[in-house]
N, C-alpha and C. Protein backbone atom coordinates (compact mmCIF):
# COMPACT_ATOMS: atom_id res chain seq x y z
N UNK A 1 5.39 9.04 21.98
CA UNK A 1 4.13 8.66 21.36
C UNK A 1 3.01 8.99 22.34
N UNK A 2 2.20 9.89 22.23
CA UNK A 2 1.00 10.45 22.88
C UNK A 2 -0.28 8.71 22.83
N UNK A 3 -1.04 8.86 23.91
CA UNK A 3 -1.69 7.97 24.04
C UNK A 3 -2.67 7.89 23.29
N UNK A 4 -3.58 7.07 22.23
CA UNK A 4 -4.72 7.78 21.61
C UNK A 4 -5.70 8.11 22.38
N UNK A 5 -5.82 7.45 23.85
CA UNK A 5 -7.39 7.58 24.40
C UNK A 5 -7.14 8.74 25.35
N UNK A 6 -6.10 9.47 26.03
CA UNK A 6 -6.02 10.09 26.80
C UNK A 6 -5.16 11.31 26.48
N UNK A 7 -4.39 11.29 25.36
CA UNK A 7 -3.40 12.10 24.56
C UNK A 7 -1.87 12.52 26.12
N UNK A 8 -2.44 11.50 26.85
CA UNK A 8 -0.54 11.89 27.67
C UNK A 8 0.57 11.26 27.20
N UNK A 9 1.87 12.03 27.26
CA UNK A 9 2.90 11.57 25.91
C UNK A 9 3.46 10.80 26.88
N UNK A 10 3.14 10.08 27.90
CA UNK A 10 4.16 8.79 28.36
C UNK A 10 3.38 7.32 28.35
N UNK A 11 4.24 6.90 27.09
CA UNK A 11 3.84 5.56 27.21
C UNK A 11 5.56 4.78 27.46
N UNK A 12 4.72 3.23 27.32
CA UNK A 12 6.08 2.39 27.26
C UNK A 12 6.23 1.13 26.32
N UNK A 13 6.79 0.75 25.38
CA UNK A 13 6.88 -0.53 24.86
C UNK A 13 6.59 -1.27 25.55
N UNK A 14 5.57 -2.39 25.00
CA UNK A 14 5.48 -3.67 26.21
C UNK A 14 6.03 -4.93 25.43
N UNK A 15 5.62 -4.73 23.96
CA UNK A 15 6.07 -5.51 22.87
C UNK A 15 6.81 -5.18 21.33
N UNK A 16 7.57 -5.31 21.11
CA UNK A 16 8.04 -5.26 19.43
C UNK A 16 8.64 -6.21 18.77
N UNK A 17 8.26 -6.59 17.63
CA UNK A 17 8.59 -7.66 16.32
C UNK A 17 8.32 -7.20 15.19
N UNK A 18 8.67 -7.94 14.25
CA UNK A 18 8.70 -7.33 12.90
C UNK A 18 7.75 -7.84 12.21
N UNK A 19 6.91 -6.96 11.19
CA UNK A 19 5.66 -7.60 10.53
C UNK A 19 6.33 -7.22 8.93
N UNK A 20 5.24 -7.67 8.38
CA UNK A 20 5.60 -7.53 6.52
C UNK A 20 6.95 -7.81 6.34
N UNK A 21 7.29 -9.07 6.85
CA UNK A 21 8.84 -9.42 6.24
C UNK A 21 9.64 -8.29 6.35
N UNK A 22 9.73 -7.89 7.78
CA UNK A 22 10.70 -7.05 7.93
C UNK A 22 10.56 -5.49 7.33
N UNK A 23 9.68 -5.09 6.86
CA UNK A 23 9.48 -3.46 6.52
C UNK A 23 8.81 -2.71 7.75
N UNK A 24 8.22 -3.35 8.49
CA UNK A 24 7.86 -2.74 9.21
C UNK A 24 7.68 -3.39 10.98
N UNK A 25 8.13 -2.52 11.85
CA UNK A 25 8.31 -2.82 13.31
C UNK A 25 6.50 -2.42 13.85
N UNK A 26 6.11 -3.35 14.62
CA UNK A 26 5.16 -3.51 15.29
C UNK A 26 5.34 -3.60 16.69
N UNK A 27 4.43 -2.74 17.39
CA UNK A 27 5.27 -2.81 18.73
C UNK A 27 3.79 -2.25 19.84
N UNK A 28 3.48 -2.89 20.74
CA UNK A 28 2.22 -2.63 21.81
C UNK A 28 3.01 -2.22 22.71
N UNK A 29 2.23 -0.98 23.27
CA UNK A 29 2.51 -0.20 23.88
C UNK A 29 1.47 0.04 25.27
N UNK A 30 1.93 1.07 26.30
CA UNK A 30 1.04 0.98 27.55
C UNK A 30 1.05 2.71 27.96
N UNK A 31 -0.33 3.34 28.02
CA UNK A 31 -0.04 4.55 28.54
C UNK A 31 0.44 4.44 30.37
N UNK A 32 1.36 5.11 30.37
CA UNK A 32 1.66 5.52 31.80
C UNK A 32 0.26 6.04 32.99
N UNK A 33 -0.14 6.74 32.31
CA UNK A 33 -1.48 7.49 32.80
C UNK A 33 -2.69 6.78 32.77
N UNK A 34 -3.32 6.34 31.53
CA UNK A 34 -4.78 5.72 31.69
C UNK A 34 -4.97 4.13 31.63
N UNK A 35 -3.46 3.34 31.68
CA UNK A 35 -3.12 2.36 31.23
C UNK A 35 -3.91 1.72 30.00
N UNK A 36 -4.38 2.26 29.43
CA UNK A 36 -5.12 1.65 27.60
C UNK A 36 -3.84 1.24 27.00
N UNK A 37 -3.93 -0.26 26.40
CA UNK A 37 -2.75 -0.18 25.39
C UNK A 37 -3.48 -0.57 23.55
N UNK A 38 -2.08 0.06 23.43
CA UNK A 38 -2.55 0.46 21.76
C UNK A 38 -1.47 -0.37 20.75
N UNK A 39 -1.49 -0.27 19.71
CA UNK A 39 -0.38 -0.96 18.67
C UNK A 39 0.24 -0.36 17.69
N UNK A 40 1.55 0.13 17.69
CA UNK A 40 1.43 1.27 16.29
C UNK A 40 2.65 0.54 15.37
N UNK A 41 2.29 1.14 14.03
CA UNK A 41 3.83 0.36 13.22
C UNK A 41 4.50 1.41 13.30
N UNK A 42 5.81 1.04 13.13
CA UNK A 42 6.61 1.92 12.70
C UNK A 42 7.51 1.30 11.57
N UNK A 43 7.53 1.98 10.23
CA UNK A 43 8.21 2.13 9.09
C UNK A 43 8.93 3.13 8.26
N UNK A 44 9.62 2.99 7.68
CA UNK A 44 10.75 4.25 7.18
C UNK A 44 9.50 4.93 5.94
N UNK A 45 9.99 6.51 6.04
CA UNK A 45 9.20 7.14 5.46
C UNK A 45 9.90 7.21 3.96
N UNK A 46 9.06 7.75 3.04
CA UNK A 46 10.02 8.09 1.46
C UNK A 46 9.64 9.14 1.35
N UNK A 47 9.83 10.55 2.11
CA UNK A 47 9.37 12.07 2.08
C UNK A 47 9.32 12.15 0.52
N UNK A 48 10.48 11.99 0.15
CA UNK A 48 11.69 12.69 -1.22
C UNK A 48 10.82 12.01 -2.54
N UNK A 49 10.27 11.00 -2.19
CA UNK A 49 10.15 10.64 -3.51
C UNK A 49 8.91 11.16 -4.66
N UNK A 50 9.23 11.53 -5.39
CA UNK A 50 8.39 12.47 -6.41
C UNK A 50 7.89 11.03 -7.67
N UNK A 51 6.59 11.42 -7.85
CA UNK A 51 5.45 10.50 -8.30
C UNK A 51 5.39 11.64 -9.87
N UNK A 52 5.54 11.17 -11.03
CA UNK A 52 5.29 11.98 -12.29
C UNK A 52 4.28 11.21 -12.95
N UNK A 53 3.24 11.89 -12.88
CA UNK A 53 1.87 11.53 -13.35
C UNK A 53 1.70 11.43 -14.85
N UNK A 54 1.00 10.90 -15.70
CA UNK A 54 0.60 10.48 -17.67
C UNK A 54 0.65 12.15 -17.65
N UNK A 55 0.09 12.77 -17.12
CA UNK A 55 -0.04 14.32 -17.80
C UNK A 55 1.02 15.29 -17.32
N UNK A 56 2.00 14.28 -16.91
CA UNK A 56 3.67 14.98 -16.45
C UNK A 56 3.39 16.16 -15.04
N UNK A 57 2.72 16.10 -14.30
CA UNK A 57 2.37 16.88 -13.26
C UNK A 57 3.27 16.03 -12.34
N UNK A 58 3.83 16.19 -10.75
CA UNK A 58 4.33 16.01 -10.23
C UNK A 58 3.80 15.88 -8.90
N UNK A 59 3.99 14.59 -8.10
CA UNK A 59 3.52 15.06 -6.43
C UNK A 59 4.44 14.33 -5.70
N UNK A 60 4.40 14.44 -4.38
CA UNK A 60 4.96 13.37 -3.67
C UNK A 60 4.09 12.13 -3.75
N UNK A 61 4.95 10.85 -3.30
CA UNK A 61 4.64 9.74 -2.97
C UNK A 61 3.92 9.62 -1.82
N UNK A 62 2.85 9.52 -1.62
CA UNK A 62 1.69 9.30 -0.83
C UNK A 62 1.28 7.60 -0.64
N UNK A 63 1.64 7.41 0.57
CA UNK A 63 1.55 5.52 0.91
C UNK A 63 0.17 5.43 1.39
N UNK A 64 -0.30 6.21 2.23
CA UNK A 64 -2.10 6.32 1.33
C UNK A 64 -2.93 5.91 1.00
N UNK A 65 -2.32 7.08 -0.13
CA UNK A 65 -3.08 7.05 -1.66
C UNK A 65 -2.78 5.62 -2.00
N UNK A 66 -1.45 5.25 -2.31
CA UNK A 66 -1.51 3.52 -2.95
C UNK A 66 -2.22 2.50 -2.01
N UNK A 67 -2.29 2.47 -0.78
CA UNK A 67 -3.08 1.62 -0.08
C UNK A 67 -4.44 1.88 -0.55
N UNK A 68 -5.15 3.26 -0.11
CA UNK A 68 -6.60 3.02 -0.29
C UNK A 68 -6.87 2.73 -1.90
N UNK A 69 -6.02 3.18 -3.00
CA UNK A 69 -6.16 2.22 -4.27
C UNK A 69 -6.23 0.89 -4.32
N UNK A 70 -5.54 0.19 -3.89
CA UNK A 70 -5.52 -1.40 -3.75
C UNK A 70 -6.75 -1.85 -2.66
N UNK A 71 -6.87 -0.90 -1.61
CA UNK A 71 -7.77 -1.56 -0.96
C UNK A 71 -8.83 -1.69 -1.56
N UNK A 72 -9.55 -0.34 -2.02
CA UNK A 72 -10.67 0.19 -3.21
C UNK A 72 -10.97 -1.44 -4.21
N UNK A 73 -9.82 -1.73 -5.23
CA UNK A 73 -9.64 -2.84 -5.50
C UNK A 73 -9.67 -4.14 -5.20
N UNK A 74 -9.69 -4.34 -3.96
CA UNK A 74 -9.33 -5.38 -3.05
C UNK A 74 -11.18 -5.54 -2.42
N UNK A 75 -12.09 -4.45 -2.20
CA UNK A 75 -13.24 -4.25 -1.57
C UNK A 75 -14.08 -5.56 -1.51
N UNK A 76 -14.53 -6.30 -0.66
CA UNK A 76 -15.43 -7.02 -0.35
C UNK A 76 -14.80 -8.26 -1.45
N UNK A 77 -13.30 -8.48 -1.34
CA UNK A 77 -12.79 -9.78 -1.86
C UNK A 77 -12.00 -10.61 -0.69
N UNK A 78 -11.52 -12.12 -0.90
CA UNK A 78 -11.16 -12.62 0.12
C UNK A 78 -9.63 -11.74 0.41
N UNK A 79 -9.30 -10.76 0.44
CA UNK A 79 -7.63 -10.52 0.58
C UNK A 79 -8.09 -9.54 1.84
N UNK A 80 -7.03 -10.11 2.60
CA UNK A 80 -6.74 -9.23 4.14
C UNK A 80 -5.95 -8.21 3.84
N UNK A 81 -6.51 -7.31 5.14
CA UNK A 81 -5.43 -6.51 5.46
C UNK A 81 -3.66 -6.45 5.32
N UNK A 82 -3.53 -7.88 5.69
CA UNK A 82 -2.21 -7.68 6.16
C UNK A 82 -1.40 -8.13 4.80
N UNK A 83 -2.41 -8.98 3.79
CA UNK A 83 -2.03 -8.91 2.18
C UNK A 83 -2.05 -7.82 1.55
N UNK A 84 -2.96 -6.65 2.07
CA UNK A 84 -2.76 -5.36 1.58
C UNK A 84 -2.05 -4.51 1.71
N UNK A 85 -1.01 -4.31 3.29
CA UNK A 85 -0.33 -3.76 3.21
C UNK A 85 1.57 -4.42 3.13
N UNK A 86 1.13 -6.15 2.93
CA UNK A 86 2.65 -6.52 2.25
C UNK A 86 2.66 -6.03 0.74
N UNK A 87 1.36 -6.05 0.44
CA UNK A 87 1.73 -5.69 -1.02
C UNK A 87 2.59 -4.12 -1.02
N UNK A 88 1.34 -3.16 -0.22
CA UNK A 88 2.11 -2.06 -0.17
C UNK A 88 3.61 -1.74 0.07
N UNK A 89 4.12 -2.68 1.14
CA UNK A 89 5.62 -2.50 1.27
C UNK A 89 6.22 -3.52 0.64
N UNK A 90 5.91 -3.92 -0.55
CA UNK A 90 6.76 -4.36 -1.48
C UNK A 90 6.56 -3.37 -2.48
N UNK A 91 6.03 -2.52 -2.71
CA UNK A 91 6.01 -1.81 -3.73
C UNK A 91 6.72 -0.67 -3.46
N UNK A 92 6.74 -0.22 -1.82
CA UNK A 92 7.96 0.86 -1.01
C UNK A 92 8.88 0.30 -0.95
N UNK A 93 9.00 -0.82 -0.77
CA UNK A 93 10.60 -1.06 -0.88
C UNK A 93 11.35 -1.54 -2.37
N UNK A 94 10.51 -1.36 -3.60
CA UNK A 94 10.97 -1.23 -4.91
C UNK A 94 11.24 -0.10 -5.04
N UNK A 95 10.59 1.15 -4.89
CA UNK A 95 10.71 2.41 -5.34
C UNK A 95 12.35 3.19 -3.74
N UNK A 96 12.31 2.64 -3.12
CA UNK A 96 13.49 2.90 -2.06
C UNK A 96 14.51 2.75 -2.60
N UNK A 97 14.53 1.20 -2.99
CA UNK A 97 16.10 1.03 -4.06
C UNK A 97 16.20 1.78 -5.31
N UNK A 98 15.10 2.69 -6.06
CA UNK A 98 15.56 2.40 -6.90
C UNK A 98 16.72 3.89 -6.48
N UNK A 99 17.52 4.19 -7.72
CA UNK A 99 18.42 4.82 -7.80
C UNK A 99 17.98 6.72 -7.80
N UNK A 100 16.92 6.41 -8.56
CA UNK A 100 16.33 7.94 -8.38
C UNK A 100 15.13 8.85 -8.00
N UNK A 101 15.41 9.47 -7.46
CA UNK A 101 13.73 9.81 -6.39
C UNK A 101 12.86 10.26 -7.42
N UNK A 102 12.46 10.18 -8.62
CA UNK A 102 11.42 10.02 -9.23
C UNK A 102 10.88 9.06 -9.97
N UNK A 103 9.78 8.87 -9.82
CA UNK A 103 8.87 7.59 -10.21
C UNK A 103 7.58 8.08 -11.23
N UNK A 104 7.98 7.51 -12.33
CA UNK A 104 6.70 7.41 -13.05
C UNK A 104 5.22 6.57 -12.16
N UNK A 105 4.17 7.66 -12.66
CA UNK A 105 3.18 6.65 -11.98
C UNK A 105 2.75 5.18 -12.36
N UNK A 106 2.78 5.25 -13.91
CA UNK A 106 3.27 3.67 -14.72
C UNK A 106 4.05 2.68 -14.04
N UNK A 107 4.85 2.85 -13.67
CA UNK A 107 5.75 2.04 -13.00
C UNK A 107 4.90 1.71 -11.63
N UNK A 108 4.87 2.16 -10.75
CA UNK A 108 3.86 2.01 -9.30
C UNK A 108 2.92 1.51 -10.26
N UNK A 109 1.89 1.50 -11.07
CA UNK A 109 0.46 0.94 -11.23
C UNK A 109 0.78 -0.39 -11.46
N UNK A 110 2.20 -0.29 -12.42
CA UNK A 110 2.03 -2.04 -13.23
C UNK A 110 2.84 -2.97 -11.65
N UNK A 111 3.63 -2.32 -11.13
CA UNK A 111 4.12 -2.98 -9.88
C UNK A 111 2.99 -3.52 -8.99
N UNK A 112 1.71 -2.87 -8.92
CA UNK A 112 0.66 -2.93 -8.50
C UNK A 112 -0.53 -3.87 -8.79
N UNK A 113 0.14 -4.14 -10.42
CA UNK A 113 -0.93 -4.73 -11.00
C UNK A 113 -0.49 -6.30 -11.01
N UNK A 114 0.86 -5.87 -10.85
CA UNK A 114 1.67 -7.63 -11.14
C UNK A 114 1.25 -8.05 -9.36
N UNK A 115 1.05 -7.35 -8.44
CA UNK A 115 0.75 -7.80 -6.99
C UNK A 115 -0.49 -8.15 -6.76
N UNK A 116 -1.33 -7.56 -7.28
CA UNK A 116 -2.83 -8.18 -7.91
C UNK A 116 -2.97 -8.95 -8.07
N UNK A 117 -2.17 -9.57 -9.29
CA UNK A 117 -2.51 -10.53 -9.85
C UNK A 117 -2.26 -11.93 -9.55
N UNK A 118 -1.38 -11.62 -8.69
CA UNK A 118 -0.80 -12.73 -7.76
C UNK A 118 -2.12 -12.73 -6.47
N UNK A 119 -2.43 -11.73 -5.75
CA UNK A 119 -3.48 -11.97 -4.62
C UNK A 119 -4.66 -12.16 -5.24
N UNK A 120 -5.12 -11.76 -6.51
CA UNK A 120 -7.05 -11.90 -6.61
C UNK A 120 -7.13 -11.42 -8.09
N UNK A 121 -7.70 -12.48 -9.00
CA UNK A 121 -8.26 -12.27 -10.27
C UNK A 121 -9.21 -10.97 -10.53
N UNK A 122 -10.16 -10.90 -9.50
CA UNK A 122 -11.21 -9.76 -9.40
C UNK A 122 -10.40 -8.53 -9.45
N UNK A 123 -9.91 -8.48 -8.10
CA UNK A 123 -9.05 -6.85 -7.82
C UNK A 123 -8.26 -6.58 -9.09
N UNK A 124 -7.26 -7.37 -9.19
CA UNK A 124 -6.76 -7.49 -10.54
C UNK A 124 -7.15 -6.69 -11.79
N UNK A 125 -8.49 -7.19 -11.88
CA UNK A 125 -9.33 -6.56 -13.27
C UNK A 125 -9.77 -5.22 -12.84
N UNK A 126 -10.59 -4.82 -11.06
CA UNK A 126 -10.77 -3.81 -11.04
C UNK A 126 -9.97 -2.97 -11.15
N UNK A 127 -8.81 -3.29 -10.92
CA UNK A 127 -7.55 -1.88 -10.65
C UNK A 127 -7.03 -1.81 -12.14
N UNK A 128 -7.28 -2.70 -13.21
CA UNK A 128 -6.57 -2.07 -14.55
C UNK A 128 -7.69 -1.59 -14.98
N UNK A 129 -8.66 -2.33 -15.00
CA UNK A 129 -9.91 -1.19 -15.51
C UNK A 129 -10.09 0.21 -15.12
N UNK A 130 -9.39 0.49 -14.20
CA UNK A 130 -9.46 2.13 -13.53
C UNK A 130 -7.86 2.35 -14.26
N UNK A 131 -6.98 2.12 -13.50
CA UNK A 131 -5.81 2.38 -13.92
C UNK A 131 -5.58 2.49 -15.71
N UNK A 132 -6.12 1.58 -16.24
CA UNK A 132 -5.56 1.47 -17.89
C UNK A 132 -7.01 2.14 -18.16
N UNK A 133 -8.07 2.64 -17.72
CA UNK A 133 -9.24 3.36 -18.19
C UNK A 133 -9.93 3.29 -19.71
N UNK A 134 -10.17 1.55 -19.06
CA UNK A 134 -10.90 1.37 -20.53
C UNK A 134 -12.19 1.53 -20.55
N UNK A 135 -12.27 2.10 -21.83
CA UNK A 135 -13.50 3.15 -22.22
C UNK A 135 -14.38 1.76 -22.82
N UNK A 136 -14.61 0.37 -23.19
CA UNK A 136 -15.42 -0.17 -23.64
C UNK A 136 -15.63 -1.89 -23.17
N UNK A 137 -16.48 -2.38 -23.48
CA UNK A 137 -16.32 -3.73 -22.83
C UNK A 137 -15.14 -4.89 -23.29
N UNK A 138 -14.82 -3.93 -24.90
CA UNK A 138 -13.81 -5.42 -25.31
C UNK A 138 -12.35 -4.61 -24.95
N UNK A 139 -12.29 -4.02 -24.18
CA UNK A 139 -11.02 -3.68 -23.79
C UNK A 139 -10.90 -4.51 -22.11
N UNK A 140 -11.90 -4.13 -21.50
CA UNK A 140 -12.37 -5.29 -20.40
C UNK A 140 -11.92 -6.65 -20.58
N UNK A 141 -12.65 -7.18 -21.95
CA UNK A 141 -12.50 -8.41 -22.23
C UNK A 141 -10.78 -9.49 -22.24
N UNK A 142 -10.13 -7.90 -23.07
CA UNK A 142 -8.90 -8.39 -23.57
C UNK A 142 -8.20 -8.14 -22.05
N UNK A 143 -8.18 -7.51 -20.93
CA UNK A 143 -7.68 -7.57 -19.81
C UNK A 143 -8.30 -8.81 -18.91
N UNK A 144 -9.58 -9.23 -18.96
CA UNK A 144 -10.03 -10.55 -18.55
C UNK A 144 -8.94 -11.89 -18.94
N UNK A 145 -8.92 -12.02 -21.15
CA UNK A 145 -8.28 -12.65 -21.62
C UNK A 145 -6.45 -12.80 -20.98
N UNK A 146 -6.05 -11.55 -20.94
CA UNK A 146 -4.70 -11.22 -20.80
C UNK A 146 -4.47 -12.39 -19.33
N UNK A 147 -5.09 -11.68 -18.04
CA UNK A 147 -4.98 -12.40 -17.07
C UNK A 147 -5.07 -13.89 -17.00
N UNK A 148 -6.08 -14.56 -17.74
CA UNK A 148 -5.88 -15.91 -17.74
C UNK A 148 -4.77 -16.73 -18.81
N UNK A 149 -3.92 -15.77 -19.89
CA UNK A 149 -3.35 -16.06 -20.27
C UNK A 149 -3.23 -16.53 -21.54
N UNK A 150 -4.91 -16.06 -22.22
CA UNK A 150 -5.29 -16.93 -23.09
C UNK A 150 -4.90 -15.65 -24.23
């Protein structure tokens, strides 16, 4: 691991534990050279997994892209960081198990939307209003209604 402030590739672990319930290793580190220490995660990648979009186009799975969506969603509400990216690795570690490396994007949004809805009423509404792209206010409404249950 290259240093960020000095880019010399000898550092050393000073610390590691596990964050997000275990998806991901956290670990502070020390450059050899400029002594700056830094913090990096380390988590398993999903190269393989192929994302099939409403208009059947195809990409990889980009962890990202689904973070800065939720964050986007999440913008200037009470939910942290570190609620943003458990959500994220609960939603990587649904699509890990499942059995086949392709994923409808449907599937990731509503996984997304059910994690929402659990952290923040607001984000919640912003991310289906983009995601389900409703074109009018009483489609708004009935996703307002839906969430509270009524």
């Amino acid at each position: 691991m290259n240093c960020p402030y000095c880019q010399h590739p000898d550092t050393r672990v000073t610390e590691s534990r596990e964050a997000q319930n275990g998806a991901v290793i956290r670990r502070r580190r020390e450059c050899m050279k400029c002594d700056q220490r830094f913090t990096t995660y380390e988590q398993p990648a999903i190269l393989d997994m192929v994302v099939v979009k409403k208009d059947g186009a195809r990409q990889s799975f980009d962890r990202q892209k689904l973070r800065q969506g939720i964050q986007v969603a999440c913008w200037k509400r009470p939910v942290g960081a570190e609620q943003i990216d458990a959500l994220v690795a609960k939603v990587e570690q649904a699509l890990i198990s499942r059995p086949t490396r392709e994923v409808a994007s449907a599937f990731i949004g509503e996984m997304v939307m059910n994690g929402l809805k659990e952290l923040d009423g607001v984000a919640y509404i912003r991310f289906a209003s983009v995601y389900r792209a409703f074109h009018d206010a009483d489609e708004f409404e009935q996703a307002v209604k839906q969430y509270h249950g009524s």
